[in-house]
PDB file of N, CA and C in Angstrom:
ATOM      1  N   UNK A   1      -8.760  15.593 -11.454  1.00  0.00           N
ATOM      2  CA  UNK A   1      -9.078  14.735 -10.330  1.00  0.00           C
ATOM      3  C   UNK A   1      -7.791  14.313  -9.629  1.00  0.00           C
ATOM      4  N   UNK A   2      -7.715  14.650  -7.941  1.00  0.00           N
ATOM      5  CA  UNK A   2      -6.708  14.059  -7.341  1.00  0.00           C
ATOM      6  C   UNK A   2      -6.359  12.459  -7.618  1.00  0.00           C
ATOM      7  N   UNK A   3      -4.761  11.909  -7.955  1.00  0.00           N
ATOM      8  CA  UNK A   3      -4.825  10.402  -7.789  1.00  0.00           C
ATOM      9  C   UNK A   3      -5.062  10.108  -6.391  1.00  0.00           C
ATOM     10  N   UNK A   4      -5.440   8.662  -6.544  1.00  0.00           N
ATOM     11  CA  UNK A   4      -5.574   7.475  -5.313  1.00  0.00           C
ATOM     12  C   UNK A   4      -4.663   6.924  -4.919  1.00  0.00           C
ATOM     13  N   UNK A   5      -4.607   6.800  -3.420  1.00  0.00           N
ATOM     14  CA  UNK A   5      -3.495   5.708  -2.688  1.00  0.00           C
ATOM     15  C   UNK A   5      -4.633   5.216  -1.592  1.00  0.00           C
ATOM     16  N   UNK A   6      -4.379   4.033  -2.193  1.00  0.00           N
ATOM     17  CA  UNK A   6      -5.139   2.959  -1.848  1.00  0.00           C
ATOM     18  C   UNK A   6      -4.307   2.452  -0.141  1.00  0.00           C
ATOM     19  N   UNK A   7      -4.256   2.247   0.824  1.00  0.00           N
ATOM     20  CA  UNK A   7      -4.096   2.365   1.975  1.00  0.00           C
ATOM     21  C   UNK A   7      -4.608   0.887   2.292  1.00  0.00           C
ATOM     22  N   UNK A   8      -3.835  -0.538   2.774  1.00  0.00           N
ATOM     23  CA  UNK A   8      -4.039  -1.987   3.550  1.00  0.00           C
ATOM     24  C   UNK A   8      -3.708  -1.859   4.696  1.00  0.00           C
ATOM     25  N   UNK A   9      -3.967  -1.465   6.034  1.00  0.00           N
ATOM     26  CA  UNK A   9      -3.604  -1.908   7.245  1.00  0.00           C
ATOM     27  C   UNK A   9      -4.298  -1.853   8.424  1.00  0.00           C
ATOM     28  N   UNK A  10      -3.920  -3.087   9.520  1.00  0.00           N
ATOM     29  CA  UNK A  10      -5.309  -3.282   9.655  1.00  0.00           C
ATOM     30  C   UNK A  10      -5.337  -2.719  11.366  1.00  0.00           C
ATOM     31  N   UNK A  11      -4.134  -1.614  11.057  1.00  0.00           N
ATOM     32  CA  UNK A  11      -4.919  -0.695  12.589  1.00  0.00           C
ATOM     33  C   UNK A  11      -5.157   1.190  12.386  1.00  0.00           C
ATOM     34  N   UNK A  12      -6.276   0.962  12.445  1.00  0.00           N
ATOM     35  CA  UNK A  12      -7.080   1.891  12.161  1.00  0.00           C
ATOM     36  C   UNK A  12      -6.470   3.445  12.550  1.00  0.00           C
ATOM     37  N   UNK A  13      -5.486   3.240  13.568  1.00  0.00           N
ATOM     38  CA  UNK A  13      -5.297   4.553  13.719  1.00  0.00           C
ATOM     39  C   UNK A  13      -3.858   4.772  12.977  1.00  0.00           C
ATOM     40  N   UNK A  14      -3.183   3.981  12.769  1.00  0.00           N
ATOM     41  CA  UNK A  14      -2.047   4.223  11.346  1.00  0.00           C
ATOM     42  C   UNK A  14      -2.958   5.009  10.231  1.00  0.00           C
ATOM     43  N   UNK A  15      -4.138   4.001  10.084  1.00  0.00           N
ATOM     44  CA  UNK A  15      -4.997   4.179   8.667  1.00  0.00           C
ATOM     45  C   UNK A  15      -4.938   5.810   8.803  1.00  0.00           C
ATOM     46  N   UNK A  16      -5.817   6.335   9.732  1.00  0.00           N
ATOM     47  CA  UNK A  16      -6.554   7.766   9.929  1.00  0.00           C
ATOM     48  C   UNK A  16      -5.439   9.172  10.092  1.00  0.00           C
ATOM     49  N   UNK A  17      -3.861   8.775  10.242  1.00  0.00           N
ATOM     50  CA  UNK A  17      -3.269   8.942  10.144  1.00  0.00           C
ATOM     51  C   UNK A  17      -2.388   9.033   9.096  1.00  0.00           C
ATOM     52  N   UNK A  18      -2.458   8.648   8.250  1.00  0.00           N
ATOM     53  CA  UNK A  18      -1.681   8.515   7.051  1.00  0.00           C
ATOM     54  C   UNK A  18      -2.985   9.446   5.942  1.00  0.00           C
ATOM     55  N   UNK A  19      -4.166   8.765   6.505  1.00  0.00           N
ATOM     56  CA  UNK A  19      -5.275  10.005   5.639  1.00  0.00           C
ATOM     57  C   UNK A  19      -4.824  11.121   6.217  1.00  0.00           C
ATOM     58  N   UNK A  20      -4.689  11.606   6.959  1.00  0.00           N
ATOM     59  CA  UNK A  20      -4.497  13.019   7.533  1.00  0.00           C
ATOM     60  C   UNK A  20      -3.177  13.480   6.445  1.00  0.00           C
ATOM     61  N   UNK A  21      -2.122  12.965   6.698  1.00  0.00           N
ATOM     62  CA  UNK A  21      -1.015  12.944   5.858  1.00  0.00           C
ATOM     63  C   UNK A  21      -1.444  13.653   4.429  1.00  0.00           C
ATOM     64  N   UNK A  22      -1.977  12.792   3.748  1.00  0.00           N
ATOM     65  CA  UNK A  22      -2.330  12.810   2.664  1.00  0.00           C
ATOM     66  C   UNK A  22      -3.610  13.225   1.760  1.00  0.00           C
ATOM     67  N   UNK A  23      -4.508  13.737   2.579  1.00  0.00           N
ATOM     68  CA  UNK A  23      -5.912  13.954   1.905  1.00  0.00           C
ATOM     69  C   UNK A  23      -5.699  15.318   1.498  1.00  0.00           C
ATOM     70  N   UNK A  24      -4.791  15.977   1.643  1.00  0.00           N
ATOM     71  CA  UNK A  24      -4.826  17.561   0.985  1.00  0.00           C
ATOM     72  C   UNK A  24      -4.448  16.984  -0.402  1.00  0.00           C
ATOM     73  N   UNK A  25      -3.597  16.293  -0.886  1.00  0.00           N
ATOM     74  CA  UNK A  25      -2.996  15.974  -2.426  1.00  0.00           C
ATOM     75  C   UNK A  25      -3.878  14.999  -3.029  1.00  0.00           C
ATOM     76  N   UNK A  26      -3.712  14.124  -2.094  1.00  0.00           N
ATOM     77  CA  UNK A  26      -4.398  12.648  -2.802  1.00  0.00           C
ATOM     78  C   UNK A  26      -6.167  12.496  -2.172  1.00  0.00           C
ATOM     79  N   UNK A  27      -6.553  11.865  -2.911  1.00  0.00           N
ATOM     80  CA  UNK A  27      -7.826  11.248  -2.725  1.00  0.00           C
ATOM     81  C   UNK A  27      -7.520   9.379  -1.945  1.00  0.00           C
ATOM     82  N   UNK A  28      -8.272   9.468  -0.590  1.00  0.00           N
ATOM     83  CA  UNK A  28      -6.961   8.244   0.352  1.00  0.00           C
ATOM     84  C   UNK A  28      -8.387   7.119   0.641  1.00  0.00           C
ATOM     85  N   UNK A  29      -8.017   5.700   0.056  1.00  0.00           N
ATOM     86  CA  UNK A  29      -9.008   5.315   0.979  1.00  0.00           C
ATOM     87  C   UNK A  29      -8.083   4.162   1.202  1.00  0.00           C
ATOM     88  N   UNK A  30      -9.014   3.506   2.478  1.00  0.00           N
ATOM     89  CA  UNK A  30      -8.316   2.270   3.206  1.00  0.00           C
ATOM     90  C   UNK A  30      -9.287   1.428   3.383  1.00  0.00           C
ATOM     91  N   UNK A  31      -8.130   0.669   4.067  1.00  0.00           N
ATOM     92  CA  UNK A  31      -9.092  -0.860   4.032  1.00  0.00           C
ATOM     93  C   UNK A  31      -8.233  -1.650   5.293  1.00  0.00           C
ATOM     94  N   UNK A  32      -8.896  -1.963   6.284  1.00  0.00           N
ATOM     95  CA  UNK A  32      -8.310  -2.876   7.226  1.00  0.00           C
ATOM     96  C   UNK A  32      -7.988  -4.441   7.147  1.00  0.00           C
ATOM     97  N   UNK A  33      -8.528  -5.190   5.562  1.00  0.00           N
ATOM     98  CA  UNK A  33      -8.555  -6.721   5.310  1.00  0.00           C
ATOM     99  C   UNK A  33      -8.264  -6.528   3.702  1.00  0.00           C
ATOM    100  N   UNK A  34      -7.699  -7.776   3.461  1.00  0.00           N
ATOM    101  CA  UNK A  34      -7.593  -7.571   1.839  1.00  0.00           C
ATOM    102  C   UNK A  34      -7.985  -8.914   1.449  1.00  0.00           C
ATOM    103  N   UNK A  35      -8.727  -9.645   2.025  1.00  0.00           N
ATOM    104  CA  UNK A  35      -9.355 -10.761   1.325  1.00  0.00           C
ATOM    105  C   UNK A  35      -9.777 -10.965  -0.129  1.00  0.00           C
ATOM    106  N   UNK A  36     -10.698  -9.885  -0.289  1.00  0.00           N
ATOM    107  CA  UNK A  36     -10.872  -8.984  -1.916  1.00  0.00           C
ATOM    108  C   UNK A  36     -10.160  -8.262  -2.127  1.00  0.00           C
ATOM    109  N   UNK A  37      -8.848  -8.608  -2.332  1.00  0.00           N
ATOM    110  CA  UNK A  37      -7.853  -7.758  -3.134  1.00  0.00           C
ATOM    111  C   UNK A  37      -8.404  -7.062  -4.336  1.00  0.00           C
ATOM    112  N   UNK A  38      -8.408  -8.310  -5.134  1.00  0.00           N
ATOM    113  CA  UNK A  38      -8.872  -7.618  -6.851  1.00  0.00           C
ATOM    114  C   UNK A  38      -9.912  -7.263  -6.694  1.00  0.00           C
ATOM    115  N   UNK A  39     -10.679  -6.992  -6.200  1.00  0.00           N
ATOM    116  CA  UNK A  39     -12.441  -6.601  -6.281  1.00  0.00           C
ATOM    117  C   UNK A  39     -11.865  -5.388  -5.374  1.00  0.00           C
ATOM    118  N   UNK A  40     -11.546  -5.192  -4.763  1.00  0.00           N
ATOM    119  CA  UNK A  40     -11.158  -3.897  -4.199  1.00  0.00           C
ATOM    120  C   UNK A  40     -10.611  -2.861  -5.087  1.00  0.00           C
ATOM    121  N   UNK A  41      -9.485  -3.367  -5.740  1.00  0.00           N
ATOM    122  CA  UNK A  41      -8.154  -2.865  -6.679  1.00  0.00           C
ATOM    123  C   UNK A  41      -9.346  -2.359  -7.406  1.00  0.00           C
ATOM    124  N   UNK A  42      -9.931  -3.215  -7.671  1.00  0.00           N
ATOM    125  CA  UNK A  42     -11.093  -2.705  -9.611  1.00  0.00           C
ATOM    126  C   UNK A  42     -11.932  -2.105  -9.299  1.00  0.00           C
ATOM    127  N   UNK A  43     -12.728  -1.874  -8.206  1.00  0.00           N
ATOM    128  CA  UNK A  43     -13.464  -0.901  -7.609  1.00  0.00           C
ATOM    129  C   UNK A  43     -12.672   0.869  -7.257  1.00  0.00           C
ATOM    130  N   UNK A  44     -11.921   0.465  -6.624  1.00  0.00           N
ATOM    131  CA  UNK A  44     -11.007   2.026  -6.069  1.00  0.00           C
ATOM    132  C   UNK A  44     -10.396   2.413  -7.699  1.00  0.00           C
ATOM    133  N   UNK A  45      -9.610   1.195  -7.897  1.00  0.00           N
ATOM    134  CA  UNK A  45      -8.976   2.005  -9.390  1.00  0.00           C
ATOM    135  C   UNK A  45      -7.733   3.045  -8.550  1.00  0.00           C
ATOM    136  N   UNK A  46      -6.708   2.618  -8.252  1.00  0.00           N
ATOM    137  CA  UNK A  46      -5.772   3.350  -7.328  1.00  0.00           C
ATOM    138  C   UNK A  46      -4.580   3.587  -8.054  1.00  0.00           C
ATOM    139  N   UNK A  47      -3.996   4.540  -7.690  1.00  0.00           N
ATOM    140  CA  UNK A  47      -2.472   4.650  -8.528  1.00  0.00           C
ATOM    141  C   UNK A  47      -1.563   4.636  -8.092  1.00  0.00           C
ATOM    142  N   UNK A  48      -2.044   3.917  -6.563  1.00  0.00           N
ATOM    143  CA  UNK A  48      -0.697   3.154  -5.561  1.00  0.00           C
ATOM    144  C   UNK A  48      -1.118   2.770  -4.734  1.00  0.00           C
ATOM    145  N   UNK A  49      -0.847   1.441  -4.507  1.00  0.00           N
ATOM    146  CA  UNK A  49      -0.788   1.240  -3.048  1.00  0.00           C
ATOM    147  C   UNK A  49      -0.225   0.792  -2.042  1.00  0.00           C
ATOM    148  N   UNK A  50      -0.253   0.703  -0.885  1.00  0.00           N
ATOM    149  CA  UNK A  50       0.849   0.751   0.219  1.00  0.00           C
ATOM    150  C   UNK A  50      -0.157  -0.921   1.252  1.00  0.00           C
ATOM    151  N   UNK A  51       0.883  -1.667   1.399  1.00  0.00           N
ATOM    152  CA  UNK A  51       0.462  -2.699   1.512  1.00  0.00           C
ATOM    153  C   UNK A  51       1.114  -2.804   3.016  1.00  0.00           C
ATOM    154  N   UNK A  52       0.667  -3.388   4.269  1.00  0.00           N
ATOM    155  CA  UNK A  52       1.039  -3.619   5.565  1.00  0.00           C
ATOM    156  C   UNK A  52       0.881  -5.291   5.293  1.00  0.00           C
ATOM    157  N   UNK A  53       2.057  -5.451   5.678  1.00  0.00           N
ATOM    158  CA  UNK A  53       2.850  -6.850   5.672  1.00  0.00           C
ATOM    159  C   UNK A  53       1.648  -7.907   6.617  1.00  0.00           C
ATOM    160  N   UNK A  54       1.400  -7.455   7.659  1.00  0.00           N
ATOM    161  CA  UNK A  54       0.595  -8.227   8.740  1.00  0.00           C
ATOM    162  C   UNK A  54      -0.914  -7.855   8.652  1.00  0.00           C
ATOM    163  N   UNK A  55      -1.429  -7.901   7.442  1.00  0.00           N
ATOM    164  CA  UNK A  55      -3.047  -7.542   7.227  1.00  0.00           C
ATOM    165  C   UNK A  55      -3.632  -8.945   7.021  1.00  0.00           C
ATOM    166  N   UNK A  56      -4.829  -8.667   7.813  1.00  0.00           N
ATOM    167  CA  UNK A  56      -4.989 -10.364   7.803  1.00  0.00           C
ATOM    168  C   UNK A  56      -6.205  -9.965   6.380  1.00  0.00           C
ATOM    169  N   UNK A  57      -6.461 -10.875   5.875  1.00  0.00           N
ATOM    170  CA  UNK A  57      -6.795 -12.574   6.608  1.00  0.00           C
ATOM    171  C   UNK A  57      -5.490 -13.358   5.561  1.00  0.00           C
ATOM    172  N   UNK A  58      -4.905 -12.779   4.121  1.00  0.00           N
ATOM    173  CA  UNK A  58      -3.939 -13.488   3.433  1.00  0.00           C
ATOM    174  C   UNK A  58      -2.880 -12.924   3.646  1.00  0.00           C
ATOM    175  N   UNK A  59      -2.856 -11.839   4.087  1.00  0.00           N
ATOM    176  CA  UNK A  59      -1.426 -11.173   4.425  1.00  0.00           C
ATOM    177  C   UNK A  59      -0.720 -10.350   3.373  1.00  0.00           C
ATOM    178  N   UNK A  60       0.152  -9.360   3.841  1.00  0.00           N
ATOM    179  CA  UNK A  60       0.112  -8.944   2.878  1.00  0.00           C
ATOM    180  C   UNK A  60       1.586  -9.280   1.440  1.00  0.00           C
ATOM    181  N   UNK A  61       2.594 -10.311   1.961  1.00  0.00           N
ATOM    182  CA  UNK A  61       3.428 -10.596   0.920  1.00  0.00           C
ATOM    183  C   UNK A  61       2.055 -11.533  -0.111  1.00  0.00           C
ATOM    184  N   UNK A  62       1.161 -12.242   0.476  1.00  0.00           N
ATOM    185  CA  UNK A  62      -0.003 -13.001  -0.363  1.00  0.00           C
ATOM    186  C   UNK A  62      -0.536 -12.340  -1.277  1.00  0.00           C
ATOM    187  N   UNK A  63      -0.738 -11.050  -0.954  1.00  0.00           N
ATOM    188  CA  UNK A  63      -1.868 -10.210  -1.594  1.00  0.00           C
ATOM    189  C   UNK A  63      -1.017  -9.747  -2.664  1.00  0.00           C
ATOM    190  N   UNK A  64       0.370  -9.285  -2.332  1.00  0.00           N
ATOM    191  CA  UNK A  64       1.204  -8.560  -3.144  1.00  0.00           C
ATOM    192  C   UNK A  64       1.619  -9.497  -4.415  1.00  0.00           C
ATOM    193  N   UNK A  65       1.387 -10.993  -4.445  1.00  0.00           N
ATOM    194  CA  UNK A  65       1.733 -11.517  -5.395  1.00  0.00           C
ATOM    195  C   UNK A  65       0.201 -11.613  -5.893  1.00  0.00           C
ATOM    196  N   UNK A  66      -0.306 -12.120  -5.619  1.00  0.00           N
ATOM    197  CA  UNK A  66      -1.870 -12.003  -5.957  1.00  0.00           C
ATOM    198  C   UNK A  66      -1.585 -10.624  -7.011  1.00  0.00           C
ATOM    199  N   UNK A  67      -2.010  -9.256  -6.565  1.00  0.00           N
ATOM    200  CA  UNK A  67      -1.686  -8.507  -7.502  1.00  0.00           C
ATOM    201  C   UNK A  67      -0.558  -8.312  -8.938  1.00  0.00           C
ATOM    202  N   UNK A  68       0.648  -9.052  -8.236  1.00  0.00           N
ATOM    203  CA  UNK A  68       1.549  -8.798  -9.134  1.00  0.00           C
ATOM    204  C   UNK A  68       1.205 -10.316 -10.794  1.00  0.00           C
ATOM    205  N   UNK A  69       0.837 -11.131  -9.779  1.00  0.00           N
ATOM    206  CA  UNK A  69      -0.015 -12.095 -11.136  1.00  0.00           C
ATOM    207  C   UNK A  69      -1.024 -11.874 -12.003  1.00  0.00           C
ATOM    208  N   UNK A  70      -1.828 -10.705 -11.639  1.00  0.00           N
ATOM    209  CA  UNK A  70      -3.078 -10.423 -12.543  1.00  0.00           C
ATOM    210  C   UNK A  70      -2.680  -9.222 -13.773  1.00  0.00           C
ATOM    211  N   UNK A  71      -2.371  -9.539 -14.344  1.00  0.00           N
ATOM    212  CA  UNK A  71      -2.281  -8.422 -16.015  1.00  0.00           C
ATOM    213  C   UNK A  71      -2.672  -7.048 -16.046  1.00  0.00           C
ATOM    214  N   UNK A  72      -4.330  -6.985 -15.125  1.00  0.00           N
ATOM    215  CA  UNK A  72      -4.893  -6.107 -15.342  1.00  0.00           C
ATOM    216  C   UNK A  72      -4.281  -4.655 -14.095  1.00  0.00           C
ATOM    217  N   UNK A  73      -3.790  -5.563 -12.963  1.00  0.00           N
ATOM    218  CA  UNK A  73      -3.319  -4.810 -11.847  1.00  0.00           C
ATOM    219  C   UNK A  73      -2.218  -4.787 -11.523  1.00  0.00           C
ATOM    220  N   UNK A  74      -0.871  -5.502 -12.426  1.00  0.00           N
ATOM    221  CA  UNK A  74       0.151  -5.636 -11.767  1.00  0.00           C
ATOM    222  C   UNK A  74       1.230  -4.359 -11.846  1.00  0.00           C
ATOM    223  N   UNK A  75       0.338  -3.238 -12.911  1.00  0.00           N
ATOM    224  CA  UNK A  75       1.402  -2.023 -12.938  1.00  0.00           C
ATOM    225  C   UNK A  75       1.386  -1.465 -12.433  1.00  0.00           C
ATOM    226  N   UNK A  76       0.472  -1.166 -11.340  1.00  0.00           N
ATOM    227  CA  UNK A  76      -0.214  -0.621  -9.902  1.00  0.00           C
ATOM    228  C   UNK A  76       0.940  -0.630  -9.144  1.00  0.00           C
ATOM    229  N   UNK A  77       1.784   0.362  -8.669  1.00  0.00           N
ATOM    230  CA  UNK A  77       2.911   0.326  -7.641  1.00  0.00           C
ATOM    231  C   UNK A  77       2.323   0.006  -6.347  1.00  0.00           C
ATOM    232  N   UNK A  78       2.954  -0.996  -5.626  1.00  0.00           N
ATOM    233  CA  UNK A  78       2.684  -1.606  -4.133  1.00  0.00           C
ATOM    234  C   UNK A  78       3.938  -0.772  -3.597  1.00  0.00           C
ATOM    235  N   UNK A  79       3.627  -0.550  -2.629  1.00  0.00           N
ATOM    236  CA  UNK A  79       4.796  -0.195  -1.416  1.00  0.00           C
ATOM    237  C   UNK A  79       4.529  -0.932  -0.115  1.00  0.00           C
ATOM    238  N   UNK A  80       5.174  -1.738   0.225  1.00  0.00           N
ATOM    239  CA  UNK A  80       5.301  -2.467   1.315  1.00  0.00           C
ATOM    240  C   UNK A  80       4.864  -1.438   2.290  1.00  0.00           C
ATOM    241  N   UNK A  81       4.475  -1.530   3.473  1.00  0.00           N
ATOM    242  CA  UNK A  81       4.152  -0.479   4.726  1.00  0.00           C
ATOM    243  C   UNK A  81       4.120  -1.749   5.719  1.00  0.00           C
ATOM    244  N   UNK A  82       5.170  -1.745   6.439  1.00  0.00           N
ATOM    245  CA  UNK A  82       5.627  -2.478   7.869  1.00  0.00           C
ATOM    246  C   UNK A  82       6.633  -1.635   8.916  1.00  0.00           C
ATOM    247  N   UNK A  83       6.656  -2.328   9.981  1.00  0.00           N
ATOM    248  CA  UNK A  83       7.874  -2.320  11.262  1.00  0.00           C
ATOM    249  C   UNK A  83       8.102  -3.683  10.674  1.00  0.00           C
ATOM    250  N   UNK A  84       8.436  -4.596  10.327  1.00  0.00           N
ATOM    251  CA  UNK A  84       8.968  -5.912  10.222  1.00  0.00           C
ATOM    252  C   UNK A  84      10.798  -5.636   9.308  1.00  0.00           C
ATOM    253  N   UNK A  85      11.503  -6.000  10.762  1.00  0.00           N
ATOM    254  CA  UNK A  85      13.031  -5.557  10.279  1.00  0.00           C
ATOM    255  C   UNK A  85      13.366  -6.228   8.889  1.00  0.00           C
ATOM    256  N   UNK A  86      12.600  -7.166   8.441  1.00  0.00           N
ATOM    257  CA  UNK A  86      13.200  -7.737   7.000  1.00  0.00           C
ATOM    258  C   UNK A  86      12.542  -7.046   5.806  1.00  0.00           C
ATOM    259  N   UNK A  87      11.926  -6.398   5.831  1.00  0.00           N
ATOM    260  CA  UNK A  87      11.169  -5.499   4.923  1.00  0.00           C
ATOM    261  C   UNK A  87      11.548  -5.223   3.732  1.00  0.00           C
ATOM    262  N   UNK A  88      13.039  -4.813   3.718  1.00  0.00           N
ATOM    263  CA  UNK A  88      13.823  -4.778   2.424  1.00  0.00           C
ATOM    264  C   UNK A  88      13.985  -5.870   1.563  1.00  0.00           C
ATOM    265  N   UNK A  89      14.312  -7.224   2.424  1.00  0.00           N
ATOM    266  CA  UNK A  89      14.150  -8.188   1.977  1.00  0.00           C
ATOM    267  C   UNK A  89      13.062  -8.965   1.006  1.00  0.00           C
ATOM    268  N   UNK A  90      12.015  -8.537   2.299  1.00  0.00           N
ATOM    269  CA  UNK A  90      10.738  -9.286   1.646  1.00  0.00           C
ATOM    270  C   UNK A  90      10.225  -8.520   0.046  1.00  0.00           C
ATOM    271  N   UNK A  91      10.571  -7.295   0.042  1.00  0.00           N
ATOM    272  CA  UNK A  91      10.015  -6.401  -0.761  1.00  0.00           C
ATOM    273  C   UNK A  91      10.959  -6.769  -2.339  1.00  0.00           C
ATOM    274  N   UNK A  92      11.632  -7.412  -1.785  1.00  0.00           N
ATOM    275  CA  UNK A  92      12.738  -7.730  -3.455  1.00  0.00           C
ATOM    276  C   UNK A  92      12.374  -8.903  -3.526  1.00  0.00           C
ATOM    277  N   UNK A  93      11.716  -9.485  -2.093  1.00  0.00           N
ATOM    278  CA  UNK A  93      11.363 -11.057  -3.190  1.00  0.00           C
ATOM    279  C   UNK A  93      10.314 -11.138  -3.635  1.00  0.00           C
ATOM    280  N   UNK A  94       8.897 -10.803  -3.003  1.00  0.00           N
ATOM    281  CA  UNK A  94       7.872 -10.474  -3.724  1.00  0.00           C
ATOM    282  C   UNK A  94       7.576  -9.408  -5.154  1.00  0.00           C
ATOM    283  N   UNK A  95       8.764  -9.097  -5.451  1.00  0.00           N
ATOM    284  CA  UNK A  95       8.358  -7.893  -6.593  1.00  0.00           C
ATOM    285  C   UNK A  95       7.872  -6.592  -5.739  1.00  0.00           C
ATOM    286  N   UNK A  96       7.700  -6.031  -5.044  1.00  0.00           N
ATOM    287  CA  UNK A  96       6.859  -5.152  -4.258  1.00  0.00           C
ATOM    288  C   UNK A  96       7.793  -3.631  -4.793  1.00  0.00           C
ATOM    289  N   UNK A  97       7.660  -2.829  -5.507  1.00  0.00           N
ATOM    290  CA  UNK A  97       8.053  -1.859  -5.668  1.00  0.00           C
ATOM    291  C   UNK A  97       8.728  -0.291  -4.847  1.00  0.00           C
ATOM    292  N   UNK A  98       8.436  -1.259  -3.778  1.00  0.00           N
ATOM    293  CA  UNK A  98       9.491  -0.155  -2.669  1.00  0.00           C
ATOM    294  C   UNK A  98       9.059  -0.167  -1.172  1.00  0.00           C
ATOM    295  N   UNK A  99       9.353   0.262  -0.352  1.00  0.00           N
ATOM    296  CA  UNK A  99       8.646   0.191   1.376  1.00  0.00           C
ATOM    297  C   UNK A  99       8.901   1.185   1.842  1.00  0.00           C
ATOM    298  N   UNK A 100       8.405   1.375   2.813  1.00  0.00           N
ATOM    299  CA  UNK A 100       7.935   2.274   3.903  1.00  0.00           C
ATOM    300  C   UNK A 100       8.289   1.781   5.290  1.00  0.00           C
ATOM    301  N   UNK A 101       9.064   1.545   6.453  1.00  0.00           N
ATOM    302  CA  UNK A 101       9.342   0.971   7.159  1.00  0.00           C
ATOM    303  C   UNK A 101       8.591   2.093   7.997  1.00  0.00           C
ATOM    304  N   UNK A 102       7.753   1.282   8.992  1.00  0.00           N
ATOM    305  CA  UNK A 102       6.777   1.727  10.270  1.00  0.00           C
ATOM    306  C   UNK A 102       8.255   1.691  11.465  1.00  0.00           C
ATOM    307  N   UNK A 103       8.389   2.487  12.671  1.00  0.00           N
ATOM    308  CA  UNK A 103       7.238   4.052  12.521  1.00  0.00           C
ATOM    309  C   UNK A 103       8.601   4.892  11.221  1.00  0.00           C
ATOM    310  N   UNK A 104       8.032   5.427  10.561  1.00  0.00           N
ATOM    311  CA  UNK A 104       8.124   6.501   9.797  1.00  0.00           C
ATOM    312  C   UNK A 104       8.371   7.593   9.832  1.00  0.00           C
ATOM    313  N   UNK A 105       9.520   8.596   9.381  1.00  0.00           N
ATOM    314  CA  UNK A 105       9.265  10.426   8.958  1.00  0.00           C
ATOM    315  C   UNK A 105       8.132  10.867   7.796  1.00  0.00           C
ATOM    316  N   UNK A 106       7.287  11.463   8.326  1.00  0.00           N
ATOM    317  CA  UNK A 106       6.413  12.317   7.396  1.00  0.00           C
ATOM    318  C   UNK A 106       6.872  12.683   6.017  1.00  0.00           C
ATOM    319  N   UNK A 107       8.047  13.479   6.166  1.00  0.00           N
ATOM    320  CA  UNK A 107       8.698  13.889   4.782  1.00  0.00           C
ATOM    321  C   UNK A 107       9.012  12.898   3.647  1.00  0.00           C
ATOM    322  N   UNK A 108       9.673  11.563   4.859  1.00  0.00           N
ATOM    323  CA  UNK A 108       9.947  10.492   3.447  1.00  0.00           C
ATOM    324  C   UNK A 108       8.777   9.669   3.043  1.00  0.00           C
ATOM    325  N   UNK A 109       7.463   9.692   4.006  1.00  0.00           N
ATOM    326  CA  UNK A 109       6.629   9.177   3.813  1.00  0.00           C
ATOM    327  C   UNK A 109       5.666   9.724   2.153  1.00  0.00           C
ATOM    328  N   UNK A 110       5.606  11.171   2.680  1.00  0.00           N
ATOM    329  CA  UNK A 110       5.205  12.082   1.709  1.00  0.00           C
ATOM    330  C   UNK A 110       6.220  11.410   0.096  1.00  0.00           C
ATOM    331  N   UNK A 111       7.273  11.316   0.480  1.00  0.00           N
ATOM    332  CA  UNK A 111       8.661  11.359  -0.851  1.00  0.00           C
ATOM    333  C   UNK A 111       8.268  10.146  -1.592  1.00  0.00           C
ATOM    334  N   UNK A 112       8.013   9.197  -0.862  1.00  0.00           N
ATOM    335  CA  UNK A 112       7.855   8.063  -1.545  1.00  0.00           C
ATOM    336  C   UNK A 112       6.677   7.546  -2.159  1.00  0.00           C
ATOM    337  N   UNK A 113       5.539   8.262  -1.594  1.00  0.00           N
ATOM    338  CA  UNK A 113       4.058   8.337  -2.226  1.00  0.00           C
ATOM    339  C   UNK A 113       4.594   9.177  -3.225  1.00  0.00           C
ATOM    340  N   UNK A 114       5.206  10.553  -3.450  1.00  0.00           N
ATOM    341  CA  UNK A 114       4.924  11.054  -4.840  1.00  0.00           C
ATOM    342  C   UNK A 114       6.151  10.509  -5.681  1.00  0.00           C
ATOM    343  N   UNK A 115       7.187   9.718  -5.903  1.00  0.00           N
ATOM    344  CA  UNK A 115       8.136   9.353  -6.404  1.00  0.00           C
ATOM    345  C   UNK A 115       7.834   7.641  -7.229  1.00  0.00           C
ATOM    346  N   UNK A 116       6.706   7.651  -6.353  1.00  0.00           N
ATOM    347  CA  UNK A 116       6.215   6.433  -7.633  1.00  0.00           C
ATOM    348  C   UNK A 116       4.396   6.062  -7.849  1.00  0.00           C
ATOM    349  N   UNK A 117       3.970   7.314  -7.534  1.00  0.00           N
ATOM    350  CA  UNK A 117       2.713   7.507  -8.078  1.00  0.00           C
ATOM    351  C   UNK A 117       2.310   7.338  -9.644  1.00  0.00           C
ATOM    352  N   UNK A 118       1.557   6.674  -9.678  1.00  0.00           N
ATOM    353  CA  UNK A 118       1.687   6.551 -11.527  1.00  0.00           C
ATOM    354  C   UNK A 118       1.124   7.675 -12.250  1.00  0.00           C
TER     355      UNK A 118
END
């Protein structure tokens, strides 16, 4: 069975785009809100996911600690996914296991989904 990358952001044509990217390797789903983080996480069962900084309704440094506090989900690699120039920043203070800075190259996009896929 292909792994999952679980996909937070909440404009749809990044989303459908990044599936395109990725649906030949991975099995991709998304989500435009992360209100239900953990009920999401435990449903998909993902082996990464890529988190957009500006996803409403908690956002996504919120969500990323949210995950990183729960036992059951915190070994789950997050990758930050923003344009927000502090990105590096934010991503070392939340724990967030690496980023993706929007807009993006394909190749490193690809590099960094398989370099910490679990």
């Amino acid at each position: 069975m292909k792994k999952c990358v679980l996909i937070y952001d909440d404009d749809a044509e990044i989303l459908f785009l990044c599936e395109k990217i990725l649906e030949k390797q991975y099995r991709v789903k998304s989500l435009l809100k992360c209100q239900y983080i953990i009920e999401d996480i435990t449903r998909i069962q993902p082996d990464i996911i890529l988190m957009d900084l500006w996803i409403p309704t908690i956002g996504g440094e919120k969500a990323v600690q949210i995950m990183k506090n729960d036992p059951l989900i915190k070994l789950i690699p997050v990758i930050l996914f923003s344009a927000n120039a502090e990105i590096n920043e934010i991503c070392e203070r939340i724990g967030a296991d690496g980023f993706i800075a929007k807009p993006f190259d394909v190749n490193d996009f690809r590099e960094i989904i398989k370099r910490n896929i679990l």
